[in-house]
Protein backbone atom coordinates (compact mmCIF):
# COMPACT_ATOMS: atom_id res chain seq x y z
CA UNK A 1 -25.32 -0.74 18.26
CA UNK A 2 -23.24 -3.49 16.30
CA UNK A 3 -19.43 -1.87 15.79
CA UNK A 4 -18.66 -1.26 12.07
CA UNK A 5 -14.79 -2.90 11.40
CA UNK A 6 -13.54 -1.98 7.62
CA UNK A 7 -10.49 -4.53 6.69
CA UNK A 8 -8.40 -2.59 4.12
CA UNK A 9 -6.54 -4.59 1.56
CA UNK A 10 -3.02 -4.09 3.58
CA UNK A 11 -4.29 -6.12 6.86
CA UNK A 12 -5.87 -8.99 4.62
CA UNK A 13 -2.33 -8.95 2.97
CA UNK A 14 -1.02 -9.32 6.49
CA UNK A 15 -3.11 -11.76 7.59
CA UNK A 16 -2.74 -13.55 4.63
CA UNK A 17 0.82 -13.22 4.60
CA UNK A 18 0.94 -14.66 8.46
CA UNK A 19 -0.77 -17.93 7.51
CA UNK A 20 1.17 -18.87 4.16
CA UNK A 21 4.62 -18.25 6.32
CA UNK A 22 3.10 -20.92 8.98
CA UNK A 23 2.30 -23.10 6.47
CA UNK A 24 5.28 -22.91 4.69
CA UNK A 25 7.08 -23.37 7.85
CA UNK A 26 8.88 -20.28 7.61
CA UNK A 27 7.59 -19.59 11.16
CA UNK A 28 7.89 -22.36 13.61
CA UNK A 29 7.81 -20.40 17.23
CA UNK A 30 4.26 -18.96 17.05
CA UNK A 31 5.15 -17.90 20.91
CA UNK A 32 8.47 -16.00 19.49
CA UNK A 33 6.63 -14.30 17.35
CA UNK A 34 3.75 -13.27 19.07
CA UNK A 35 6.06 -12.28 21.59
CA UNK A 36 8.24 -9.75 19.20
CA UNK A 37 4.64 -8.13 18.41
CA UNK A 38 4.69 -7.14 22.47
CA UNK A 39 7.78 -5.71 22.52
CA UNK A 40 7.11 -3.81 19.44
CA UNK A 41 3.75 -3.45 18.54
CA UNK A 42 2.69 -3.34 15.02
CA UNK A 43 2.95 -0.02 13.52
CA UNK A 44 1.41 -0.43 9.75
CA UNK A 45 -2.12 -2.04 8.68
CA UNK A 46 0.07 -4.80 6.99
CA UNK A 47 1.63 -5.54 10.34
CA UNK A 48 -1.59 -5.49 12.29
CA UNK A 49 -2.93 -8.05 9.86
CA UNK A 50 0.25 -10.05 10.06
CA UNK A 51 -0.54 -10.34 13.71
CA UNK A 52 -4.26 -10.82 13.65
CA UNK A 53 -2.72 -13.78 11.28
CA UNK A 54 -0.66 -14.93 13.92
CA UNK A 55 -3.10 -14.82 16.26
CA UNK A 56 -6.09 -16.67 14.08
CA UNK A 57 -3.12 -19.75 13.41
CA UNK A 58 -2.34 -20.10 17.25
CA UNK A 59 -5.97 -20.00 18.54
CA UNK A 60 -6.45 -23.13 16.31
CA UNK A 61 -3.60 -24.42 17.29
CA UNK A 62 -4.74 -24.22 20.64
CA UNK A 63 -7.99 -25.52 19.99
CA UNK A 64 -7.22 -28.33 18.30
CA UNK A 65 -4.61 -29.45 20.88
CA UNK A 66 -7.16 -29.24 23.69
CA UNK A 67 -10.21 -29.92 21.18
């Protein structure tokens, strides 16, 4: 049976939030920053979808380095 995910509005603020501080530039160390989420993991829906952000920006990073 397929797993059921609801995405409240405070982790597609996050995640939203994430992607317009990369773009901006405000957020230049994606390995920093992933790297503080470790050390403290995110605690708030707005902070897991800041990460999930994070993570979305450096996978196509990745990708299109290697792609």
């Amino acid at each position: 049976m397929a797993q059921v995910i609801e995405l409240n509005r405070e982790f597609i603020k996050g995640v939203h939030a994430a992607k317009m501080e990369v773009a901006a530039g405000d957020i230049f160390d994606l390995d920093d920053a992933l790297y503080m989420f470790r050390i403290d993991p995110a605690d708030s829906e707005f902070q897991r979808g800041y990460h999930a952000g994070l993570l979305q920006v450096y996978r196509q990073q990745k990708a299109s380095k290697h792609g």
